[in-house]
Protein backbone atom coordinates (compact mmCIF):
# COMPACT_ATOMS: atom_id res chain seq x y z
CA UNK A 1 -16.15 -29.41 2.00
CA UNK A 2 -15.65 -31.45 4.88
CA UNK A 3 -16.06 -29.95 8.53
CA UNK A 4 -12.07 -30.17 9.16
CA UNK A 5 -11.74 -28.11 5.74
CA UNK A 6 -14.41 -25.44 6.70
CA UNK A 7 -12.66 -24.82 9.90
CA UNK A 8 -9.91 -23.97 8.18
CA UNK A 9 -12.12 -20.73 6.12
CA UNK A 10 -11.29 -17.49 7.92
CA UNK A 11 -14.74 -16.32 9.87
CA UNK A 12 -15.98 -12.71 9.04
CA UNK A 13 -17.43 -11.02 11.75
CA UNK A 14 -19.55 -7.53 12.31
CA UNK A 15 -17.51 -7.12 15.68
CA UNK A 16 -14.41 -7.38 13.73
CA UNK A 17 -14.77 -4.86 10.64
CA UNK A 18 -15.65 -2.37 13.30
CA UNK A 19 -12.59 -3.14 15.07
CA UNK A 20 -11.04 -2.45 11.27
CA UNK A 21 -12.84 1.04 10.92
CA UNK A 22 -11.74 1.79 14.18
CA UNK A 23 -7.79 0.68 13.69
CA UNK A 24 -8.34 2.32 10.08
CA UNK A 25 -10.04 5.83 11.68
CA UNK A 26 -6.16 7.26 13.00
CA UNK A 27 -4.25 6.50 9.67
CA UNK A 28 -7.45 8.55 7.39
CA UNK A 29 -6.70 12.31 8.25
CA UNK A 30 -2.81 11.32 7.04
CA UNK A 31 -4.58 9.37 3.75
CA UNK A 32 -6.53 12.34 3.19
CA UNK A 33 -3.58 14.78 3.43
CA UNK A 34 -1.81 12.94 0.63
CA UNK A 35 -4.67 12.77 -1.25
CA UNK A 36 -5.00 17.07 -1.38
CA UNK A 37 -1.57 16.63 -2.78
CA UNK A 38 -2.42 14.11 -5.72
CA UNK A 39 -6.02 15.67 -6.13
CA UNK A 40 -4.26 19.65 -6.13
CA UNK A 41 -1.64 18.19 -8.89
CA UNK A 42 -4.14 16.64 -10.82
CA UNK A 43 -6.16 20.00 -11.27
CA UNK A 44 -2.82 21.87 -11.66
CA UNK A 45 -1.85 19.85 -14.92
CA UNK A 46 -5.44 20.68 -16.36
CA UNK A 47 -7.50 17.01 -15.87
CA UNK A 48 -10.83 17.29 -15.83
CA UNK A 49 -12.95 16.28 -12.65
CA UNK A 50 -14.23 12.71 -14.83
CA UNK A 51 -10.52 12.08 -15.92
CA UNK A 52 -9.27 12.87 -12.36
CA UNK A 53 -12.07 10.83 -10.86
CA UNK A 54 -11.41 7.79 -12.93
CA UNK A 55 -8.27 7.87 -12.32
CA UNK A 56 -8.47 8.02 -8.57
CA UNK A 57 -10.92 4.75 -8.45
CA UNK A 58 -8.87 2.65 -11.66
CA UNK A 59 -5.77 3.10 -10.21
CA UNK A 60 -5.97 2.52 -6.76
CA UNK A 61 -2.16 3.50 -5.88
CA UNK A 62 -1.17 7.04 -4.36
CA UNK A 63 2.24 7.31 -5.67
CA UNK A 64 1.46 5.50 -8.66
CA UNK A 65 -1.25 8.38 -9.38
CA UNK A 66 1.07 10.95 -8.28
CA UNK A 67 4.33 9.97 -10.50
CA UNK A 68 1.66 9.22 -13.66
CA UNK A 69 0.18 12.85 -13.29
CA UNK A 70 3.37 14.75 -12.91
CA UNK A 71 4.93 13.29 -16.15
CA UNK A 72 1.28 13.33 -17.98
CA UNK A 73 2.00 13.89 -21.75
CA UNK A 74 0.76 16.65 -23.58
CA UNK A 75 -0.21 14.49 -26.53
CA UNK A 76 -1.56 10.91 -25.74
CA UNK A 77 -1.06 8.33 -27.86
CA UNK A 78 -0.62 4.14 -28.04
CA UNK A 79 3.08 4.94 -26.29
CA UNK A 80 2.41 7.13 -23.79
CA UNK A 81 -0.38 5.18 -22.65
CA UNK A 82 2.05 1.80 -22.90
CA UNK A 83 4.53 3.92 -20.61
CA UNK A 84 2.69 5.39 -18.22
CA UNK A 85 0.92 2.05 -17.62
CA UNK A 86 4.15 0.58 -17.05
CA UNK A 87 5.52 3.32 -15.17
CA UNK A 88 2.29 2.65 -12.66
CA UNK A 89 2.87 -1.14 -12.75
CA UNK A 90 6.55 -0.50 -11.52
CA UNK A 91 5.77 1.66 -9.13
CA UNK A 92 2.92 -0.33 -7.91
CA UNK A 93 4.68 -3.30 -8.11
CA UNK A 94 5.42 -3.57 -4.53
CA UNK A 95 1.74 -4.22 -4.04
CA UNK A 96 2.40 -7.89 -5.70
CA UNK A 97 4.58 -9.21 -2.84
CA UNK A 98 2.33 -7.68 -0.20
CA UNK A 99 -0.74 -9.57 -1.31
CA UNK A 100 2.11 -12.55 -1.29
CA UNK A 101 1.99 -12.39 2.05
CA UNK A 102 -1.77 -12.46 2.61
CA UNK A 103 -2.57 -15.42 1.09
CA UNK A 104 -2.09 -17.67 4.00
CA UNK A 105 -4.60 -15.83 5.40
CA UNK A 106 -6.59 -14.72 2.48
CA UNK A 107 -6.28 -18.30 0.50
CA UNK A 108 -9.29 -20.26 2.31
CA UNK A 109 -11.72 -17.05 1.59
CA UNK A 110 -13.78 -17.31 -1.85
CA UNK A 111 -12.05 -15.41 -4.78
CA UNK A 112 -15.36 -13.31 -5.25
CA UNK A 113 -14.30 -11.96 -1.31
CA UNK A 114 -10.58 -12.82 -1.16
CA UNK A 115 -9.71 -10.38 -4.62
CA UNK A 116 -11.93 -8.02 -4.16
CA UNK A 117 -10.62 -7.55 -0.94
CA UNK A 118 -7.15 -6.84 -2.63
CA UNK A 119 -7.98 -4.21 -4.94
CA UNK A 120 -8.39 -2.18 -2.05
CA UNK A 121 -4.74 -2.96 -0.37
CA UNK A 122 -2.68 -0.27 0.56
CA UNK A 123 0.47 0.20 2.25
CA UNK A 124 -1.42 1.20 5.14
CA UNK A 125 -4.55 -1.11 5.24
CA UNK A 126 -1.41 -4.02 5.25
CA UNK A 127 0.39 -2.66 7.89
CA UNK A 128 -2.78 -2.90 10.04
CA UNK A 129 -4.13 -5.98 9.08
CA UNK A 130 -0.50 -7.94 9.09
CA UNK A 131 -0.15 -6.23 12.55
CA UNK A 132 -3.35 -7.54 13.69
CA UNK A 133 -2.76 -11.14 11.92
CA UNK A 134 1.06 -11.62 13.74
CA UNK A 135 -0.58 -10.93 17.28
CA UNK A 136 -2.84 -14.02 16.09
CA UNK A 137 -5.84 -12.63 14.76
CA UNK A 138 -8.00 -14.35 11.97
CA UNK A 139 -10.61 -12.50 11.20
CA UNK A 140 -10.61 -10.82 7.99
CA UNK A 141 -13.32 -8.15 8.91
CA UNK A 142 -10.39 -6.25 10.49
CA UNK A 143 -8.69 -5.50 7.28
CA UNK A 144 -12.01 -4.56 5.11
CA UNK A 145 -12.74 -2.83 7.54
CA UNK A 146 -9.67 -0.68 7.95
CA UNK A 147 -9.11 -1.04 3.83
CA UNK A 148 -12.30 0.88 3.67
CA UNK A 149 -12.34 3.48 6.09
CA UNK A 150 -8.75 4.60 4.82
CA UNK A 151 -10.17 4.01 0.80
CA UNK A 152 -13.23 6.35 1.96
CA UNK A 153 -10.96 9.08 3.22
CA UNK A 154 -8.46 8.50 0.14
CA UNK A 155 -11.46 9.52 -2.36
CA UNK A 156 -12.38 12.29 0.02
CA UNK A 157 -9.24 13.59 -0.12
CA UNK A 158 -8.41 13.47 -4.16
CA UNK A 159 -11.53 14.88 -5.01
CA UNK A 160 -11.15 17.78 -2.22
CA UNK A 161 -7.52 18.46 -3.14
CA UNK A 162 -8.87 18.98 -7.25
CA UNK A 163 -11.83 21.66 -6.19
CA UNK A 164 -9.30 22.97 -3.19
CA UNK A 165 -5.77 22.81 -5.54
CA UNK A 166 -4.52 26.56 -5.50
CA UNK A 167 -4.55 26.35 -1.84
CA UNK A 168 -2.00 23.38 -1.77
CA UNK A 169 0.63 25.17 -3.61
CA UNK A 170 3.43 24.04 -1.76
CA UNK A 171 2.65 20.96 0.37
CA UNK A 172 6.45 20.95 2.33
CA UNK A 173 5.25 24.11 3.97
CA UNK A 174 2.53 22.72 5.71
CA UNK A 175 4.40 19.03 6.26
CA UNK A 176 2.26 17.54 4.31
CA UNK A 177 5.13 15.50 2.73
CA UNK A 178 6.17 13.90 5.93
CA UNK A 179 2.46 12.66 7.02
CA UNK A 180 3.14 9.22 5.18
CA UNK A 181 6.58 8.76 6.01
CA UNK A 182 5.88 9.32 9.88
CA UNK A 183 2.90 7.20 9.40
CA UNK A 184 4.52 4.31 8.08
CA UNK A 185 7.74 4.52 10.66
CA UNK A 186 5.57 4.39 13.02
CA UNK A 187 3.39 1.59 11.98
CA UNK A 188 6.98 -0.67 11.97
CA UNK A 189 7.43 -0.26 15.69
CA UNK A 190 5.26 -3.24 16.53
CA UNK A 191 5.88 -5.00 13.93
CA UNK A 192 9.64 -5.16 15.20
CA UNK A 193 10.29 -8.45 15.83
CA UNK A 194 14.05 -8.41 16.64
CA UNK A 195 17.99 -8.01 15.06
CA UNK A 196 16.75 -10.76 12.24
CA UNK A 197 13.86 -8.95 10.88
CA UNK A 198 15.14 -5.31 11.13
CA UNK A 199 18.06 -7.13 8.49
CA UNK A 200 15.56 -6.97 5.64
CA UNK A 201 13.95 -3.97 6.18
CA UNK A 202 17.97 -2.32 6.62
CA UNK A 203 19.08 -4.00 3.23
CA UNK A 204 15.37 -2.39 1.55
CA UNK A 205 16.49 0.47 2.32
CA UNK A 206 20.25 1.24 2.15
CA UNK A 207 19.33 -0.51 -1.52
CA UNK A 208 16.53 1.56 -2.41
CA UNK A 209 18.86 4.55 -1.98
CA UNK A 210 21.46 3.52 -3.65
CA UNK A 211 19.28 2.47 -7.03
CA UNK A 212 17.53 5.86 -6.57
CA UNK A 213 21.00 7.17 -7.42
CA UNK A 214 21.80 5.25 -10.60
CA UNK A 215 18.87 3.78 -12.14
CA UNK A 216 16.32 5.87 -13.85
CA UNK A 217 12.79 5.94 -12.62
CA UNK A 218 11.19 4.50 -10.10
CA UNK A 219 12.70 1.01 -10.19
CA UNK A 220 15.12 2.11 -6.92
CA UNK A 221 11.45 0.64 -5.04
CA UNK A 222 11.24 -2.56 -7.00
CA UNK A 223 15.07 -2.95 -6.49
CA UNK A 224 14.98 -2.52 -2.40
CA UNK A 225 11.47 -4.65 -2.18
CA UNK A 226 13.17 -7.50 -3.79
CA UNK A 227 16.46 -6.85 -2.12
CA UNK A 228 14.52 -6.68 1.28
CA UNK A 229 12.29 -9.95 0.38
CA UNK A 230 14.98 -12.06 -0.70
CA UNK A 231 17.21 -11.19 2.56
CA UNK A 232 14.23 -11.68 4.82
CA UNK A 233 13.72 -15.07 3.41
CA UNK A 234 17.12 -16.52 3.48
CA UNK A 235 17.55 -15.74 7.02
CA UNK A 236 14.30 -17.32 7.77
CA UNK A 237 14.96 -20.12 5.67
CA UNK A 238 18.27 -20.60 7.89
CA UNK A 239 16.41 -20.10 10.90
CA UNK A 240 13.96 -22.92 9.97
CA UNK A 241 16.87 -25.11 9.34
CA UNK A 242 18.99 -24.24 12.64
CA UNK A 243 15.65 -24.97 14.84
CA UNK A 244 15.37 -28.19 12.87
CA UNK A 245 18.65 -29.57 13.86
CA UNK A 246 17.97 -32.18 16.46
């Protein structure tokens, strides 16, 4: 690798992942609230602790976990186990274009750092490292370090909510349900970067609802991600274009 090449490689940093942890430290007590949800659902429906526990580290996806447990089978066989695993692909889909978007930054790292790095993105860890990466940061110690503060308290939180379920009857009574959403509105505010942008995130959602109405499932979040994407990049595509023009 020649010295322009290396130059190019994202530099790690100690300074940086505790920057992460730090960035990450706000968002955990929200991750952990969702997680007593999941984790009091999960011991509700009857898993046992190893079943619940595997679950929580092989499928690293909240809702995912949460929409596979509440429609968990009483008899498992080659077709449940084909639909549920689609059913968390779908849902988890979204994941797929997020990591899309890292891989300018992510690309130069090795794959040994670069995808193990990604089995721990959430919707949160990408908020806060995409944040920290349009302001002009490079280093990639921010977003382990925030992806594993926030993974930390996720475990914490599944495994408390399964010993601590029959206290978490009804989590709209405490607000629990709205952590998340309030979470993630307000991790859009600085990422607001004018009329053009909101577009796509408008279009995500007006068509999310409207799928969520007539489709079955869960595809209403593929639909709107897609919807949302493909806006997003035409108008940036026509951007490019119009500041090309001499």
């Amino acid at each position: 690798m020649s010295a322009a090449e290396s130059s190019d490689v994202p530099r790690w940093s100690l300074a940086g992942f505790r920057h992460g942890l730090r960035l990450g430290l706000p968002v955990t007590p929200g991750v952990i609230a969702f997680g007593l949800i999941v984790g009091a659902v999960a011991a509700r429906q009857g898993f046992s602790f190893v079943h619940h526990a595997a679950l929580t580290v092989l499928v690293y996806s909240g809702i995912a976990q949460l929409v596979a447990i509440e429609i968990w089978p009483k008899v498992i066989d080659i077709g449940t186990v084909a639909t549920l695993s689609a059913l968390a692909a779908v849902v988890g889909s979204r994941l797929f274009l997020m990591s899309v978007s890292m891989r300018p930054w992510f690309g130069p790292l090795p794959a040994w750092q670069s995808y193990a790095g990604l089995f721990l993105l959430t919707d949160a860890s990408w908020l806060i490292a995409m944040r920290y990466h349009g302001e002009g940061g490079r280093d990639p110690g921010i977003y382990f370090g925030a992806a594993i503060i926030i993974t930390l308290g996720w475990f914490a939180g599944t495994l408390a909510g399964y010993f601590l379920g029959g206290f978490v009857v009804e989590p709209n009574r405490y607000g629990l349900d709205l952590v998340l959403p309030v979470f993630f509105a307000a991790m859009l505010v600085p990422l607001w970067a004018g009329a053009r942008r909101a577009v796509g995130w408008g279009v995500a959602g007006l068509v999310a609802v409207a799928a969520e109405r007539v489709l079955p499932g869960y595809w209403f979040i593929i639909v709107g991600a897609v919807s949302g994407a493909l806006i997003g990049g035409f108008l940036d595509e026509a951007k490019a274009k119009n500041e090309a023009k001499p």
